[in-house]
N, C-alpha and C. Protein backbone atom coordinates (compact mmCIF):
# COMPACT_ATOMS: atom_id res chain seq x y z
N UNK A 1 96.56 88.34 98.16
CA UNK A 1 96.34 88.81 96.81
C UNK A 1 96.25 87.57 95.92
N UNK A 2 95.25 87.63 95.41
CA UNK A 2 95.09 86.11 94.36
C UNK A 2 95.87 86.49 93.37
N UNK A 3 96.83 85.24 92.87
CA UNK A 3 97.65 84.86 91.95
C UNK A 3 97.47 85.92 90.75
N UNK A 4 96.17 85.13 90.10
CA UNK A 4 95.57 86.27 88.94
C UNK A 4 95.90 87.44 88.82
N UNK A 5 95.60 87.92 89.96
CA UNK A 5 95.43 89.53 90.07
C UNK A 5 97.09 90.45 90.12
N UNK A 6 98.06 89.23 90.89
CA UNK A 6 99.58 90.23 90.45
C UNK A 6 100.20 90.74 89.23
N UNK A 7 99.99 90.28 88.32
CA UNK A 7 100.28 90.40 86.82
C UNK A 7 99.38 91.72 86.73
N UNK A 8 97.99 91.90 86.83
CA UNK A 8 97.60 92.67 86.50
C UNK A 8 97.63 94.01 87.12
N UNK A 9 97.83 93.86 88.40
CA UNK A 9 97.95 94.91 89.61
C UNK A 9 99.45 95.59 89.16
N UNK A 10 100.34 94.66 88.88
CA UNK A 10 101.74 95.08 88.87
C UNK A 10 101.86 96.23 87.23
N UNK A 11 101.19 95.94 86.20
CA UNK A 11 101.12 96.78 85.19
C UNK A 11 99.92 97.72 85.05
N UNK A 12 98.88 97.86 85.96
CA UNK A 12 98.19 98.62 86.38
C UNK A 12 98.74 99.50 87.38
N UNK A 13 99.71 99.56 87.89
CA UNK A 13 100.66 100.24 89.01
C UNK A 13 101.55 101.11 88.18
N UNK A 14 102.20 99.97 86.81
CA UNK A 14 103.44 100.90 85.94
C UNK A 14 102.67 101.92 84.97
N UNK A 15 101.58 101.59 84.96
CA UNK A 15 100.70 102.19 84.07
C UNK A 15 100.42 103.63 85.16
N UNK A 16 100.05 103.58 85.82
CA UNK A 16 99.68 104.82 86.79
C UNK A 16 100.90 105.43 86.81
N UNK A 17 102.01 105.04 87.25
CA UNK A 17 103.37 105.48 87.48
C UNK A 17 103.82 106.71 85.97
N UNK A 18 103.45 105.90 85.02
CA UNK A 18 103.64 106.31 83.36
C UNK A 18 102.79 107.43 83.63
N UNK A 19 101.57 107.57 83.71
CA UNK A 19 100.70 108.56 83.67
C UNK A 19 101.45 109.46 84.66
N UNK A 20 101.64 109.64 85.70
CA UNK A 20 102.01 110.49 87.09
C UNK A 20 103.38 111.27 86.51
N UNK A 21 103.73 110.56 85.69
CA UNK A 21 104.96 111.61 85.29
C UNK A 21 104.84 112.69 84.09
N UNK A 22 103.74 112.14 83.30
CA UNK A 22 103.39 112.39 82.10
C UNK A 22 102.45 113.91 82.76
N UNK A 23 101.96 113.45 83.38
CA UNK A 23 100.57 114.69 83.98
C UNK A 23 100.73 115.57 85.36
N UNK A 24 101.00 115.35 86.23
CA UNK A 24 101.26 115.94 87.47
C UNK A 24 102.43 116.23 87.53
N UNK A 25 101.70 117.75 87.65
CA UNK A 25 103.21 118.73 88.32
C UNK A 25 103.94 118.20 90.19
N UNK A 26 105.01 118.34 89.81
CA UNK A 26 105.42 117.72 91.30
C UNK A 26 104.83 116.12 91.96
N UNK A 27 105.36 115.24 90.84
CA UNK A 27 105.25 114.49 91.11
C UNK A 27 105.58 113.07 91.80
N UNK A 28 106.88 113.56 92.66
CA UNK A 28 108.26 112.57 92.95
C UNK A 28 107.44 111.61 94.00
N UNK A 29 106.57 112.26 94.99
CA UNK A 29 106.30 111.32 96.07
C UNK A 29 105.11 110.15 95.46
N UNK A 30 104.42 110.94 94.28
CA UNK A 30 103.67 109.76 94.08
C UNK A 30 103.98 108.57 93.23
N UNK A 31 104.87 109.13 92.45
CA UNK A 31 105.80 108.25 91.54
C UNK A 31 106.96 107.51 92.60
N UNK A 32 107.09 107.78 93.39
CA UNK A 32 107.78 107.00 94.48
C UNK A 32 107.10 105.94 95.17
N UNK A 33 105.63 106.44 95.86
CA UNK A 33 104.76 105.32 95.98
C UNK A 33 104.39 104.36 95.37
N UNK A 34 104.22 104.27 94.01
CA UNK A 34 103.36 103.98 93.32
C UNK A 34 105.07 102.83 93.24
N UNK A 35 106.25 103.28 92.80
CA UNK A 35 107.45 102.58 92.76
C UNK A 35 107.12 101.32 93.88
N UNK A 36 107.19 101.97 95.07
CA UNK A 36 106.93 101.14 96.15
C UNK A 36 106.33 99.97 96.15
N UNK A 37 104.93 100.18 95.15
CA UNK A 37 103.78 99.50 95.59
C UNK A 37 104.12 98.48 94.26
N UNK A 38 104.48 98.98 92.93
CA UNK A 38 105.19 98.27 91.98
C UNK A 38 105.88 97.15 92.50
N UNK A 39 106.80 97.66 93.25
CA UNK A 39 108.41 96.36 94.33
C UNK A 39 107.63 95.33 94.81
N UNK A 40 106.82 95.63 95.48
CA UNK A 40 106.11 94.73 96.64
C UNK A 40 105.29 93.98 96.00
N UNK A 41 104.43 94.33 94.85
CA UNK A 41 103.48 93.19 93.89
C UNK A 41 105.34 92.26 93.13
N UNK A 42 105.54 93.09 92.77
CA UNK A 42 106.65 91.71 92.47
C UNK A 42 107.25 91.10 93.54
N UNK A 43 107.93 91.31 94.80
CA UNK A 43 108.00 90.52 95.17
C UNK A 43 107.19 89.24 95.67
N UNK A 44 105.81 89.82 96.02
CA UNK A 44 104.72 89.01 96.36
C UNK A 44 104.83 87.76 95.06
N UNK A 45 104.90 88.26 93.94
CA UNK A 45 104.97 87.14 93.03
C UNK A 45 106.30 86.54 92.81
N UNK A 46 107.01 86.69 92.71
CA UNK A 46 108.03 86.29 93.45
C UNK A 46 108.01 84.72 94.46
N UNK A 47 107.88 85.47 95.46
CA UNK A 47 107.62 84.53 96.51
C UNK A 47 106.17 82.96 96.40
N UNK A 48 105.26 83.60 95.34
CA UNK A 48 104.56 82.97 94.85
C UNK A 48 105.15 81.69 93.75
N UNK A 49 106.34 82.23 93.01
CA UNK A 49 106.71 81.54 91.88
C UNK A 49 105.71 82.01 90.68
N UNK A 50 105.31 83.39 90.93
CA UNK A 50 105.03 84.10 89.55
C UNK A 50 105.40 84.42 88.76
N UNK A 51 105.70 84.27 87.41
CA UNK A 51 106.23 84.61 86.66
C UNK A 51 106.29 86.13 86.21
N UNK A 52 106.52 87.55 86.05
CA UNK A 52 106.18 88.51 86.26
C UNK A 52 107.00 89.56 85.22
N UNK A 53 106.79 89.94 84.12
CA UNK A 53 107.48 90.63 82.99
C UNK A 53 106.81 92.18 82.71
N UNK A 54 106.38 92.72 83.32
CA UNK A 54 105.37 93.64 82.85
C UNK A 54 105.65 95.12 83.13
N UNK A 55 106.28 95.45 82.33
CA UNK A 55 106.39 97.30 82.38
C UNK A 55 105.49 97.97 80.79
N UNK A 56 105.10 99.07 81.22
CA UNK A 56 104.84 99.44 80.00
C UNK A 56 105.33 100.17 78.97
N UNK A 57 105.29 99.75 77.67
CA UNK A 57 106.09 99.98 76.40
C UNK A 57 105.93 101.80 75.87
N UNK A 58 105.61 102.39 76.33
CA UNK A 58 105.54 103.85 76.11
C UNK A 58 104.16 103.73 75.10
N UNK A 59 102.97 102.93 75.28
CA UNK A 59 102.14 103.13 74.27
C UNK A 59 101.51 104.34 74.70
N UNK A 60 101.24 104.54 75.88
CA UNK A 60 100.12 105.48 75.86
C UNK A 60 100.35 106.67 75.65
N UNK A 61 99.29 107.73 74.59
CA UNK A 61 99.65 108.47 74.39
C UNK A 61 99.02 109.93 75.20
């Protein structure tokens, strides 16, 4: 995964996550995945020495 792209992958993930709760009925397993897949872009950056701050602020409406 290029550098670039964890920052963006990782709040493009919390962003989906935000939506999945907001919209879909019965949504635990995908909001669980999506958790999953959240963990693992940070650790990847992480292990990179990425710097990595990114959840989203309840903008979307």
């Amino acid at each position: 995964m290029p550098e670039i792209n964890i920052p963006q992958r990782i709040f493009s993930l919390s962003v989906a996550r935000e939506i999945a709760e907001r919209e879909v009925p019965d949504v635990a397993m995908l909001v669980y995945l999506i958790e999953l897949a959240v963990s693992e872009a940070k650790d990847e950056a992480r292990r990179r020495g990425i710097v990595v701050d990114v959840e989203p602020d309840g903008g979307i409406q």
